[in-house]
C-alpha atoms as a PDB file:
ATOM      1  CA  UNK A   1       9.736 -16.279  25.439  1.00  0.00           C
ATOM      2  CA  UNK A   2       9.500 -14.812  28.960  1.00  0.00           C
ATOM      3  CA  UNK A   3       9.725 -18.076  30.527  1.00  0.00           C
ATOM      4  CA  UNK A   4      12.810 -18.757  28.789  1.00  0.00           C
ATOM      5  CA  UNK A   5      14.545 -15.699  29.504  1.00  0.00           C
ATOM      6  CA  UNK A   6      13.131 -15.967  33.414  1.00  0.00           C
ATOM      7  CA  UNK A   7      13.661 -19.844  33.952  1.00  0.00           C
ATOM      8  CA  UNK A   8      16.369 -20.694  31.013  1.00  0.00           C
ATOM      9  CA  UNK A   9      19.709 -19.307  31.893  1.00  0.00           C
ATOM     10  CA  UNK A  10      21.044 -20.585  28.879  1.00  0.00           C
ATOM     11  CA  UNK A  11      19.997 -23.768  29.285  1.00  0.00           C
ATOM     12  CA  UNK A  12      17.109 -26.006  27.244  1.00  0.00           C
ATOM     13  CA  UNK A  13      14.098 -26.107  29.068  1.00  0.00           C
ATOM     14  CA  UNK A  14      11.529 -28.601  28.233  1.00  0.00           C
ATOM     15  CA  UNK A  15       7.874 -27.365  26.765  1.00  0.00           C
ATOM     16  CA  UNK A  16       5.958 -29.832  29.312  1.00  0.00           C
ATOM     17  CA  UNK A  17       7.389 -27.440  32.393  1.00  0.00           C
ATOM     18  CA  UNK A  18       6.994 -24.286  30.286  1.00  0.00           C
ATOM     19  CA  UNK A  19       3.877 -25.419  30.219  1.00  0.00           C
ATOM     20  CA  UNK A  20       3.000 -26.331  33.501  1.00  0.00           C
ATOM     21  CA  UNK A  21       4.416 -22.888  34.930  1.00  0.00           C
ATOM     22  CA  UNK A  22       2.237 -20.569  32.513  1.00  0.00           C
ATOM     23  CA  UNK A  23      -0.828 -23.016  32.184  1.00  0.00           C
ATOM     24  CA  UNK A  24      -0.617 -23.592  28.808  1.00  0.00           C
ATOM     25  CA  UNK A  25      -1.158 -26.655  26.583  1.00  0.00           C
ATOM     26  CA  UNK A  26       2.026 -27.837  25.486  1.00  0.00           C
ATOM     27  CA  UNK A  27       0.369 -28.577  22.184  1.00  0.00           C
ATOM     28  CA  UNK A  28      -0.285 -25.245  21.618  1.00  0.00           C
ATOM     29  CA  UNK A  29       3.255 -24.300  22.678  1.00  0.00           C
ATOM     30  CA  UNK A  30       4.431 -26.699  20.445  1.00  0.00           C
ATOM     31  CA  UNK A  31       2.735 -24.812  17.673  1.00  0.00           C
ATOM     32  CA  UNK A  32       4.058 -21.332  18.738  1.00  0.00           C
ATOM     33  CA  UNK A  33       7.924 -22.594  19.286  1.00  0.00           C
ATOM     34  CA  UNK A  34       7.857 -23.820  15.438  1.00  0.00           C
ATOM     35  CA  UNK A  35       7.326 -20.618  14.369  1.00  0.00           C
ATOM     36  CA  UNK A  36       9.795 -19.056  16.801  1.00  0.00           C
ATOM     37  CA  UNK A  37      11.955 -21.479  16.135  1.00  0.00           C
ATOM     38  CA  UNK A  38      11.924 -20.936  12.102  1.00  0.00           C
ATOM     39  CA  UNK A  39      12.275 -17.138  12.914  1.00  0.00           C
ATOM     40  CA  UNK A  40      15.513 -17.509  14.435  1.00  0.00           C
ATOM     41  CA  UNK A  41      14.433 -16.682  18.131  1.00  0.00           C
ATOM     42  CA  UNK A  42      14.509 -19.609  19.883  1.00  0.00           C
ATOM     43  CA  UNK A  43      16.704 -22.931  19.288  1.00  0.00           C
ATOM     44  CA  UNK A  44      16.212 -26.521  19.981  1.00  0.00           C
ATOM     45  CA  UNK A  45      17.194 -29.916  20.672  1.00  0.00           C
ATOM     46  CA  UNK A  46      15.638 -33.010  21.587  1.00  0.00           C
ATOM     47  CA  UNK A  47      16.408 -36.181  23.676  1.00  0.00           C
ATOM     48  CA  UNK A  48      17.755 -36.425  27.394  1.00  0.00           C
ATOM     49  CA  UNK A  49      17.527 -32.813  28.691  1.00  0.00           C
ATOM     50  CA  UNK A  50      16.411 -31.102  25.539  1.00  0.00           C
ATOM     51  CA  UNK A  51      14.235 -28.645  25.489  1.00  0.00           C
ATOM     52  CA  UNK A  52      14.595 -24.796  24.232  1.00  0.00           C
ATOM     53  CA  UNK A  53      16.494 -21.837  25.021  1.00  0.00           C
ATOM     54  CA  UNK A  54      16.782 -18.037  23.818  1.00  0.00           C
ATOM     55  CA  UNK A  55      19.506 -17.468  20.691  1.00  0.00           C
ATOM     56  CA  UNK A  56      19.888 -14.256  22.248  1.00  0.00           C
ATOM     57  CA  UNK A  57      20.117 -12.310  25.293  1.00  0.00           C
ATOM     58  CA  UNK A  58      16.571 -11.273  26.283  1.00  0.00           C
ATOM     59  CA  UNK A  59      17.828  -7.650  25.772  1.00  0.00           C
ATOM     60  CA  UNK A  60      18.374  -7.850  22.668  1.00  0.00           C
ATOM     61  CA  UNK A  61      14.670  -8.892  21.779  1.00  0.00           C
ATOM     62  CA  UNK A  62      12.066  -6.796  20.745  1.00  0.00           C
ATOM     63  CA  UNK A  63       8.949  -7.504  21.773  1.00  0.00           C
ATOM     64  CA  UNK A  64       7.624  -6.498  18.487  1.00  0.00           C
ATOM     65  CA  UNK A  65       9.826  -9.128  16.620  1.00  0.00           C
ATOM     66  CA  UNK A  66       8.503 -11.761  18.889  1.00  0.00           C
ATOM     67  CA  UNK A  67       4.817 -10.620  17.979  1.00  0.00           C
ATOM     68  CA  UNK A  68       5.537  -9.974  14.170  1.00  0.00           C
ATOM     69  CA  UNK A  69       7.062 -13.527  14.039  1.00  0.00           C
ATOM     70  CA  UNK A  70       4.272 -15.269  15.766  1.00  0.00           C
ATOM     71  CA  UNK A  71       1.408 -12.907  15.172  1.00  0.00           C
ATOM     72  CA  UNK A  72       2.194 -11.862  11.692  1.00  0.00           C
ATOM     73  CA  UNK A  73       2.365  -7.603  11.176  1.00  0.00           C
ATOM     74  CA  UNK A  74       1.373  -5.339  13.211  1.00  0.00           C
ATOM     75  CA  UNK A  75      -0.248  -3.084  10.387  1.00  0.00           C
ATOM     76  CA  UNK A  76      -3.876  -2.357  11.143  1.00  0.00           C
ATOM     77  CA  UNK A  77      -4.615  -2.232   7.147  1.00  0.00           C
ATOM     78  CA  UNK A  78      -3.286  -4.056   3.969  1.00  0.00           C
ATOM     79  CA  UNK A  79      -2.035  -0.956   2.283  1.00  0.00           C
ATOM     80  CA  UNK A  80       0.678  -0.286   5.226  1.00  0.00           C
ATOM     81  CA  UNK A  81       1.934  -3.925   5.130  1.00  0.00           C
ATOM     82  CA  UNK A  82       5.868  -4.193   4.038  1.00  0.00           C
ATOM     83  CA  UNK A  83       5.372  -5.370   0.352  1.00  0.00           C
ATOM     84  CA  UNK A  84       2.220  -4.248  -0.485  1.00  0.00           C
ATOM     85  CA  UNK A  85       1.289  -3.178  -3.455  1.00  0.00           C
ATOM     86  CA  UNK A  86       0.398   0.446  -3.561  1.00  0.00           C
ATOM     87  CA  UNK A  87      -3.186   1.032  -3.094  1.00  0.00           C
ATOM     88  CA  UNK A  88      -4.428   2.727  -6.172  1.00  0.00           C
ATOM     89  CA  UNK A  89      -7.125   5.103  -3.397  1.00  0.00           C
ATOM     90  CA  UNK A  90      -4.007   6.024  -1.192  1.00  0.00           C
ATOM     91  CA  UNK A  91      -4.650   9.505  -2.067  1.00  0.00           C
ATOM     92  CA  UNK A  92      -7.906   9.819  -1.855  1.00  0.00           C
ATOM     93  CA  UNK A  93      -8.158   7.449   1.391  1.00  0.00           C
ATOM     94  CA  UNK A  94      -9.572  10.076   3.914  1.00  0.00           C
ATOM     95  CA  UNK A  95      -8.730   7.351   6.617  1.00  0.00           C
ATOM     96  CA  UNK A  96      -5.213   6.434   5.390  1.00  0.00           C
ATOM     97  CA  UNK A  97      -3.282   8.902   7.444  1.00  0.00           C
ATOM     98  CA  UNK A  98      -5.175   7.989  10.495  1.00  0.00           C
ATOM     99  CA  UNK A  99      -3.982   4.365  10.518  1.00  0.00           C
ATOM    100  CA  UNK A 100      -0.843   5.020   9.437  1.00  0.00           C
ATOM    101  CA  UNK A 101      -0.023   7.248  12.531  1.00  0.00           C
ATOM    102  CA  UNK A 102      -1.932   4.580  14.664  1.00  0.00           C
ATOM    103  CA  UNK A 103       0.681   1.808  13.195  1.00  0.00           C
ATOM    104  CA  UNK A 104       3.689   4.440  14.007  1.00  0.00           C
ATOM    105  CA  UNK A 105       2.427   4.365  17.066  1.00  0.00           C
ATOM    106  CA  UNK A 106       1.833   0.690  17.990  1.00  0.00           C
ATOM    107  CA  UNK A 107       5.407  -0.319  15.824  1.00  0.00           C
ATOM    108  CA  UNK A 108       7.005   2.060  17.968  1.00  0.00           C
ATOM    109  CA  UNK A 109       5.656   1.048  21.151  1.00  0.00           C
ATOM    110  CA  UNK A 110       6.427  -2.976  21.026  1.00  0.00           C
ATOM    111  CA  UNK A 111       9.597  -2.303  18.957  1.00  0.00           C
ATOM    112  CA  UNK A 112      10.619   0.042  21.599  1.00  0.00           C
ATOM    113  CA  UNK A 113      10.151  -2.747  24.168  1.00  0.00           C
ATOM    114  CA  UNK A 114      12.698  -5.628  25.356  1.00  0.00           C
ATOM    115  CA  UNK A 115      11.857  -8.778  26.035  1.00  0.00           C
ATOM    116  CA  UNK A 116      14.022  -7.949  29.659  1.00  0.00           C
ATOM    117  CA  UNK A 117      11.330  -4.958  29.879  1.00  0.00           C
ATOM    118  CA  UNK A 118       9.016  -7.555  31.065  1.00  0.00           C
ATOM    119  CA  UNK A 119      11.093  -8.956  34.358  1.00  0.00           C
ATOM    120  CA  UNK A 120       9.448  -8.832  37.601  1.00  0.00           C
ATOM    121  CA  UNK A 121      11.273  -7.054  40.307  1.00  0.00           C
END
């Protein structure tokens, strides 16, 4: 996502020199930009100069919706997951609070982050 936003300009940029520039397999990047691509984050196209590009300006990213998309939640247990079913020792859990706060804490920090957070000066 970084690369795109540094190297893209609004224009598709192949995986092989995505690749090339952050030393990554571009099988594994192929893997990651399916998901991102389902999610709505990054588009597509193929053929002669195809590639992929940001939907969005990198400001308007979160960099906790790019890990939540590719990573799954952020929750540190199953009973704080969106959707779960309540857990039937939530009020007895003597630990409960403490990871609660700790996923406040974490959700806050990478939702209060933009992707244009991360530019080099």
């Amino acid at each position: 996502m970084l690369d795109l936003a540094e190297h893209g300009n609004g224009r598709y940029i192949p995986l092989k020199d995505i690749a090339e520039r952050q030393g990554i397999s571009k099988k594994y990047l192929e893997i990651i930009v399916k998901d991102m691509v389902s999610g709505g984050l990054i588009t597509g196209t193929g053929g002669r100069g195809g590639g992929y590009r940001l939907c969005r300006d990198p400001a308007e990213y979160t960099i906790g919706e790019i890990l939540e998309q590719v990573e799954g939640t952020l929750a540190p247990v199953a009973c704080l997951e969106q959707g779960a079913a309540p857990c039937p020792r939530a009020d007895r859990c003597p630990t409960l609070p403490l990871w609660a706060e700790f996923y406040q804490l974490t959700r806050g920090f990478f939702h209060g982050k933009r992707l244009s957070d991360l530019f080099l000066p």
